[in-house]
N, C-alpha and C. Protein backbone atom coordinates (compact mmCIF):
# COMPACT_ATOMS: atom_id res chain seq x y z
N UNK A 1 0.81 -1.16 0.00
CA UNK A 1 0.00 0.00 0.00
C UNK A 1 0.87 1.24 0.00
N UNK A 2 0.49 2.26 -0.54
CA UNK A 2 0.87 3.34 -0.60
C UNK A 2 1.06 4.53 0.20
N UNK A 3 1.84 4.86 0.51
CA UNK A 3 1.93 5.88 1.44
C UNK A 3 0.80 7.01 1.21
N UNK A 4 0.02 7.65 1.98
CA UNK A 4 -0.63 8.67 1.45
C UNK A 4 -0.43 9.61 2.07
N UNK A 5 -0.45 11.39 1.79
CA UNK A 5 -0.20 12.31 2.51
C UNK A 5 -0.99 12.83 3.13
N UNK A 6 -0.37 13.44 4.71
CA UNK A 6 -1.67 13.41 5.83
C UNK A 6 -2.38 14.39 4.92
N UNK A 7 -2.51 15.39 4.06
CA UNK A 7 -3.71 16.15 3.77
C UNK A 7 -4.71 15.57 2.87
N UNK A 8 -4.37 14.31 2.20
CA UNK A 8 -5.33 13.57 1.24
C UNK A 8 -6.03 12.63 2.62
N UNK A 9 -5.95 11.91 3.92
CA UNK A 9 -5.75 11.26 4.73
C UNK A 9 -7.29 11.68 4.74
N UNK A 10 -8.33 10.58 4.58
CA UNK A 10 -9.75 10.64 4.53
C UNK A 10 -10.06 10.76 6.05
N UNK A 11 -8.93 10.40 6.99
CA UNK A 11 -9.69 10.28 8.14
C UNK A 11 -9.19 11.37 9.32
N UNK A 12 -8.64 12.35 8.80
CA UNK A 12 -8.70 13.41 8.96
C UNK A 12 -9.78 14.41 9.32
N UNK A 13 -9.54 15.14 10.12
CA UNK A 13 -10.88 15.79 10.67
C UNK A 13 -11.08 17.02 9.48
N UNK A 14 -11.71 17.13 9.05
CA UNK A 14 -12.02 18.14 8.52
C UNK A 14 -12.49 19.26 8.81
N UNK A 15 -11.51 20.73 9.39
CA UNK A 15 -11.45 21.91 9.43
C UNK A 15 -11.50 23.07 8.85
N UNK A 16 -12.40 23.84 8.81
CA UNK A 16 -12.65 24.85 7.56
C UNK A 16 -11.36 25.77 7.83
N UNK A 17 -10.86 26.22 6.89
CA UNK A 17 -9.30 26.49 7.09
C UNK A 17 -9.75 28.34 7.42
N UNK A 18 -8.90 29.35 7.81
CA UNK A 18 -9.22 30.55 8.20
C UNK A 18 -9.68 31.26 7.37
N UNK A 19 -10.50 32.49 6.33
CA UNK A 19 -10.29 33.36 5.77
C UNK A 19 -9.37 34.29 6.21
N UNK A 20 -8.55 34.29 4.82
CA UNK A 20 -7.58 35.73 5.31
C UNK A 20 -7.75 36.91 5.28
N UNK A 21 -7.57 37.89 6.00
CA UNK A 21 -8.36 39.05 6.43
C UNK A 21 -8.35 39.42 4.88
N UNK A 22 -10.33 40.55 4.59
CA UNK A 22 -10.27 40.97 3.70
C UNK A 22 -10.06 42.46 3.63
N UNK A 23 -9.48 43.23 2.66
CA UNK A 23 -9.22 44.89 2.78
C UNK A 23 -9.96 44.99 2.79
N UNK A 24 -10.44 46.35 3.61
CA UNK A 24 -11.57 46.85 3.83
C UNK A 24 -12.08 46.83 5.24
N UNK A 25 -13.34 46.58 4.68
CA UNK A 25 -14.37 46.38 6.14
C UNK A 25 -15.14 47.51 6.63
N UNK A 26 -15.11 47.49 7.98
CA UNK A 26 -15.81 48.77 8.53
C UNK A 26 -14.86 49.65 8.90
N UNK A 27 -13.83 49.09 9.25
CA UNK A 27 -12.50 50.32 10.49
C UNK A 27 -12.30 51.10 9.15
N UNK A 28 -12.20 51.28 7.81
CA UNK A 28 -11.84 52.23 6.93
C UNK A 28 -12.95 53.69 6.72
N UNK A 29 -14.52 52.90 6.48
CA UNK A 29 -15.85 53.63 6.60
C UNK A 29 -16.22 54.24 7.80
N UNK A 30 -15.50 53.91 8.89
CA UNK A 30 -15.71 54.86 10.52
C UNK A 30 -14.46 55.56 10.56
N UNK A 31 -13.70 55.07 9.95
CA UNK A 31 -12.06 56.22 10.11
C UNK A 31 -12.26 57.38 9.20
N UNK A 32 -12.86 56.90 7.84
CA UNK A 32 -13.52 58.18 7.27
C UNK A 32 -14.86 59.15 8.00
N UNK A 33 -15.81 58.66 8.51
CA UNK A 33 -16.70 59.33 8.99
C UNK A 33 -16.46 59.55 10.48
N UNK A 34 -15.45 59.52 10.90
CA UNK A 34 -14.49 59.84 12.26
C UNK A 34 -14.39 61.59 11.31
N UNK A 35 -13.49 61.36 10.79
CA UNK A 35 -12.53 62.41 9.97
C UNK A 35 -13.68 63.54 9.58
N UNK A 36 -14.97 63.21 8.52
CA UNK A 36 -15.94 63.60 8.50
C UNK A 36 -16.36 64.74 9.51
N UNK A 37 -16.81 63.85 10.37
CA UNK A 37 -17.13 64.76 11.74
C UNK A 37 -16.18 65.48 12.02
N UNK A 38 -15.22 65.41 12.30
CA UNK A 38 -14.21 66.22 13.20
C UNK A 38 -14.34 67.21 12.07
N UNK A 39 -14.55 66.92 10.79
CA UNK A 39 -14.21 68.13 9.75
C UNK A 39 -15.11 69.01 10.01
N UNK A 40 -16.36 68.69 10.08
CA UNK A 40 -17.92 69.14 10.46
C UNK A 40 -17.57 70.07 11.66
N UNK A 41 -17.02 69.66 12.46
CA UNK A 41 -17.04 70.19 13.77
C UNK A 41 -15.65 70.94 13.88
N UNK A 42 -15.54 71.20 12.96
CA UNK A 42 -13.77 72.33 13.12
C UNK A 42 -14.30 73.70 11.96
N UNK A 43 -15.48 73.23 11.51
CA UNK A 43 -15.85 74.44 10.39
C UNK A 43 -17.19 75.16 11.12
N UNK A 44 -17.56 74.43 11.96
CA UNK A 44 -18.47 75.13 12.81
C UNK A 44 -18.35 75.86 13.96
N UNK A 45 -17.28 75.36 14.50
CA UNK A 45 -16.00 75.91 15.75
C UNK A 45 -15.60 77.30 14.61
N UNK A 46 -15.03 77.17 13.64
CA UNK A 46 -14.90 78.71 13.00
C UNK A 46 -15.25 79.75 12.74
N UNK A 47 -16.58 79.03 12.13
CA UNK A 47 -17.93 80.08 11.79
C UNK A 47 -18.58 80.43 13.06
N UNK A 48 -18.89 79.76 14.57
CA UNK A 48 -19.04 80.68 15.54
C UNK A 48 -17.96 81.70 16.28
N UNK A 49 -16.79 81.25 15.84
CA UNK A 49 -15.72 82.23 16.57
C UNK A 49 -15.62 83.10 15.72
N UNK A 50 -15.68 83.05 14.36
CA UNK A 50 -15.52 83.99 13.18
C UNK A 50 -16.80 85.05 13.52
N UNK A 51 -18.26 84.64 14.02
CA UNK A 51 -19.35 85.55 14.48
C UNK A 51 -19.11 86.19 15.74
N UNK A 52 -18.67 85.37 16.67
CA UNK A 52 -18.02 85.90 17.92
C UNK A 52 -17.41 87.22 18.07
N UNK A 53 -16.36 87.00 16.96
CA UNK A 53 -15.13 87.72 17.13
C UNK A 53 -15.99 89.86 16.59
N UNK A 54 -17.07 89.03 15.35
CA UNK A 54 -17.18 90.15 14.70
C UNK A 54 -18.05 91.05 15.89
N UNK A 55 -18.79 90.26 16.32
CA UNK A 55 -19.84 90.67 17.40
C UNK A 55 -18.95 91.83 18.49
N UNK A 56 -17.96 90.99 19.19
CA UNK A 56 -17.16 91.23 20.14
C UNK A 56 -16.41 92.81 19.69
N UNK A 57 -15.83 92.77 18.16
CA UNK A 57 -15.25 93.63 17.63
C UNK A 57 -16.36 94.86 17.57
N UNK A 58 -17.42 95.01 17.73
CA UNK A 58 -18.59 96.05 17.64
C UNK A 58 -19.26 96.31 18.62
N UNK A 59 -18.98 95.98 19.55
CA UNK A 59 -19.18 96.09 20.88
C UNK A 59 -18.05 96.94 21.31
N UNK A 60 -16.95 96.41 21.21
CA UNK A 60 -15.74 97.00 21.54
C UNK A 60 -15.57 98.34 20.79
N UNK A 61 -15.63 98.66 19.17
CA UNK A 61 -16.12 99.97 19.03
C UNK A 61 -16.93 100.56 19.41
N UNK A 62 -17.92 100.38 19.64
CA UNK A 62 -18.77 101.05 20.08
C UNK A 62 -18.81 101.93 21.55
N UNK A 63 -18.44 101.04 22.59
CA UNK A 63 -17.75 101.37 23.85
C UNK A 63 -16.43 102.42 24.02
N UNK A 64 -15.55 102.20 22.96
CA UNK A 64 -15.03 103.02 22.53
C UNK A 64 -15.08 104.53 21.91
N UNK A 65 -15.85 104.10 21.33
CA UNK A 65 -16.60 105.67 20.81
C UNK A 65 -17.34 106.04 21.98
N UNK A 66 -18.52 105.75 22.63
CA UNK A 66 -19.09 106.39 23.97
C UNK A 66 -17.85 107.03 25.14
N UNK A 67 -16.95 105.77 25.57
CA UNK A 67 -15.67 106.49 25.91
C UNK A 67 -15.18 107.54 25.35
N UNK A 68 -14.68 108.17 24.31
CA UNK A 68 -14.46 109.43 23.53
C UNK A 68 -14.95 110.12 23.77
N UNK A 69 -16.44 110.06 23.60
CA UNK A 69 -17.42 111.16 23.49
C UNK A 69 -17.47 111.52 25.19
N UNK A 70 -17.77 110.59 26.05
CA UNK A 70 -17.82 110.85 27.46
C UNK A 70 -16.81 111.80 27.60
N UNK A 71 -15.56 111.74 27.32
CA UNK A 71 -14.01 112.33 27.96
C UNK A 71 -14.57 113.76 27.53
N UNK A 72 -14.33 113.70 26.27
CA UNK A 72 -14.92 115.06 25.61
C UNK A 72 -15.52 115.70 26.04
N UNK A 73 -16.87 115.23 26.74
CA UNK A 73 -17.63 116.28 27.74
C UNK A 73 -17.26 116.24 28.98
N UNK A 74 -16.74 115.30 29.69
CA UNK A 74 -15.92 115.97 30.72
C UNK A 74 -14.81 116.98 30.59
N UNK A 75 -14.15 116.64 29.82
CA UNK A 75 -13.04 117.79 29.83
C UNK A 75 -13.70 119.15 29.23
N UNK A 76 -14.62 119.44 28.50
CA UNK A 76 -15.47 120.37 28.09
C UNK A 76 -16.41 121.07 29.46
N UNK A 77 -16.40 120.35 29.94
CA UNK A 77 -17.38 120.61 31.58
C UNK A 77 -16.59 120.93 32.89
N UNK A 78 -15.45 120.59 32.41
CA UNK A 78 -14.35 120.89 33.53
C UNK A 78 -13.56 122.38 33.01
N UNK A 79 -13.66 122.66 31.81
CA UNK A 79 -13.11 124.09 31.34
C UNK A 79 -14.25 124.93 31.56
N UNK A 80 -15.43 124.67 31.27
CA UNK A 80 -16.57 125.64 31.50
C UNK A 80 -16.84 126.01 33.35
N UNK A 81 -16.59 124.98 34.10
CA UNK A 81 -17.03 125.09 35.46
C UNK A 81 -15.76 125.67 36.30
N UNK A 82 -15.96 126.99 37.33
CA UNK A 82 -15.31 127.92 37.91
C UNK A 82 -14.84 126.32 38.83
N UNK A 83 -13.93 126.50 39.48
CA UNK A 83 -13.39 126.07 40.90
C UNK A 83 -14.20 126.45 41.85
N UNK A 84 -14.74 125.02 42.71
CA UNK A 84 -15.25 125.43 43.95
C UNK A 84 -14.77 126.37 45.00
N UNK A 85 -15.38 127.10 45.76
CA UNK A 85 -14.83 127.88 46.34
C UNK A 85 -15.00 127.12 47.82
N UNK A 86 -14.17 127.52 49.05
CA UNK A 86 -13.92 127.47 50.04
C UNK A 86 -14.41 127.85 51.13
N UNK A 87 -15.63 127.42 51.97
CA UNK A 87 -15.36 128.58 52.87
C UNK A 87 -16.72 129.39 52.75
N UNK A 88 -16.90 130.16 53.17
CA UNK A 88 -18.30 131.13 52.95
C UNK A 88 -18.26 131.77 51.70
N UNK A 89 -19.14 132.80 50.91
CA UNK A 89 -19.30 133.09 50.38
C UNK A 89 -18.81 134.90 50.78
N UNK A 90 -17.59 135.17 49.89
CA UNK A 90 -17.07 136.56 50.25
C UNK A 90 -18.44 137.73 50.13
N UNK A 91 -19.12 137.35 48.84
CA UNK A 91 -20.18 138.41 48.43
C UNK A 91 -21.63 138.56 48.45
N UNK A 92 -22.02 137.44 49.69
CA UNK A 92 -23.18 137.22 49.97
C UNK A 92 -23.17 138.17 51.14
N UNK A 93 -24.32 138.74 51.91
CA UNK A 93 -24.67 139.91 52.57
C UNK A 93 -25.54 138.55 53.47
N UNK A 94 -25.09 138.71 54.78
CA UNK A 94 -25.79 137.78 55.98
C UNK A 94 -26.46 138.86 56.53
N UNK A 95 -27.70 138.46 57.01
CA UNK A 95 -28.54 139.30 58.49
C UNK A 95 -28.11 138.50 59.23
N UNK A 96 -28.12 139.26 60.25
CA UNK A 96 -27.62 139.01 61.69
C UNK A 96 -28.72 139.87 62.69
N UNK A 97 -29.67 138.88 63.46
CA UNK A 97 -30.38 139.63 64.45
C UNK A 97 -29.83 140.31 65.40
N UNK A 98 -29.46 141.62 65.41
CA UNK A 98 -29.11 142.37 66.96
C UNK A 98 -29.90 142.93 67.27
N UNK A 99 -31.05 142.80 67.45
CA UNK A 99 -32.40 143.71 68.39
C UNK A 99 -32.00 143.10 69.82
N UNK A 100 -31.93 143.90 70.63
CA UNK A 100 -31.53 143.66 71.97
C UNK A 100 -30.26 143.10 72.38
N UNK A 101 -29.54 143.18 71.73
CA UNK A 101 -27.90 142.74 71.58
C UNK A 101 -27.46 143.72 72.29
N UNK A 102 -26.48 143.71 73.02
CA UNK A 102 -25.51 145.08 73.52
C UNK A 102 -24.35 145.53 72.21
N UNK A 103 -24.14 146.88 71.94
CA UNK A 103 -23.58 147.49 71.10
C UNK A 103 -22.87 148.37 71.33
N UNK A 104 -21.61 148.97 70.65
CA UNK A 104 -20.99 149.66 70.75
C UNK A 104 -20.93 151.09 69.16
N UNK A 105 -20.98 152.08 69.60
CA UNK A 105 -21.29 153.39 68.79
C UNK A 105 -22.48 153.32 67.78
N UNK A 106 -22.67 153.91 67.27
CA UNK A 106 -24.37 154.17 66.71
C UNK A 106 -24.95 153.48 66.58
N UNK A 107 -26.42 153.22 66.77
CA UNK A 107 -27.27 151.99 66.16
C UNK A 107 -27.42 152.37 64.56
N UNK A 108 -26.96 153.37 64.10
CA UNK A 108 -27.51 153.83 62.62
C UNK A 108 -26.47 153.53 61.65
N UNK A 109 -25.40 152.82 62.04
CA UNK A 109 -24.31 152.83 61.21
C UNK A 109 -24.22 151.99 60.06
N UNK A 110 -23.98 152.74 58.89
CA UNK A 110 -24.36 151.79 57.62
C UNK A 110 -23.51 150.19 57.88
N UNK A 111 -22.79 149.68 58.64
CA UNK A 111 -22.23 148.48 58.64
C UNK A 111 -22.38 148.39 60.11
N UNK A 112 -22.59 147.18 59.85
CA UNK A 112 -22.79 146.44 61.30
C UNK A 112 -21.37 144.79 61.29
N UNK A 113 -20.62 145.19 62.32
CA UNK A 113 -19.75 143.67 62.81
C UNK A 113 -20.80 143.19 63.69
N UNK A 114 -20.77 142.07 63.60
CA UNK A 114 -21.64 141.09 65.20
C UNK A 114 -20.15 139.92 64.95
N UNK A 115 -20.12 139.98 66.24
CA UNK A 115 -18.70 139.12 66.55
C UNK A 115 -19.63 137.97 67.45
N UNK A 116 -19.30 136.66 67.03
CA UNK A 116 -19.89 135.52 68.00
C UNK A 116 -18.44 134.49 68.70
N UNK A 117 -18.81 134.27 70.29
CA UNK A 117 -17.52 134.06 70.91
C UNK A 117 -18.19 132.67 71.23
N UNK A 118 -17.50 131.55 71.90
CA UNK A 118 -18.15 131.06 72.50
C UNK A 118 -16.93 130.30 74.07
N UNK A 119 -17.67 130.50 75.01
CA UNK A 119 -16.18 130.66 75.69
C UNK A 119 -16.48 129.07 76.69
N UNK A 120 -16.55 128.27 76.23
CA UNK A 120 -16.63 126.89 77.36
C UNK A 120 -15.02 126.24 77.12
């Protein structure tokens, strides 16, 4: 009898042998729609910072200009307005009650001093 080789060997178990991996598949179609998205989501990240920015930028003029204009009338309001003064008023005319006051030389005298002391 003949030698036969174990792979012709009828009494051999018969094993479905592996498929070898095929190119492709799914990991290529999710690595693209991975990529996809992130693309999606890096052009939308732009276009709100790109609105952001413009928003932000017109705000910021704008504040700017009110600042200007504010200074302007302060410093316009600060050249127009005298310096406070100090103290009483040199050219205001006070009454002073002296009816029954004790006095010294005329009661008729166009100026009157009233001197107030207070002695504690």
């Amino acid at each position: 009898m003949a030698k036969q080789k174990p792979e012709n060997d009828p009494r051999r178990e018969m094993r479905p042998r592996p498929l070898p991996p095929r190119p492709g598949g799914p990991v290529p179609f999710a690595t693209l729609g991975a990529v996809g998205l992130l693309l999606a989501v890096t052009v939308f990240n732009w276009v709100e910072n790109t609105r952001f920015q413009k928003n932000v930028t017109t705000k910021l003029d704008a504040l700017t200009t009110g600042m200007t204009q504010l200074s302007s009338k302060v410093a316009a309001a600060a050249k127009n307005t005298p310096p406070a003064q100090k103290g009483p008023d040199p050219n205001k005319v006070y009454t002073v009650k002296t009816a029954g006051a004790p006095i010294m030389g005329s009661p008729k005298a166009p100026i009157i001093i009233a001197e107030f002391s207070d002695f504690q």
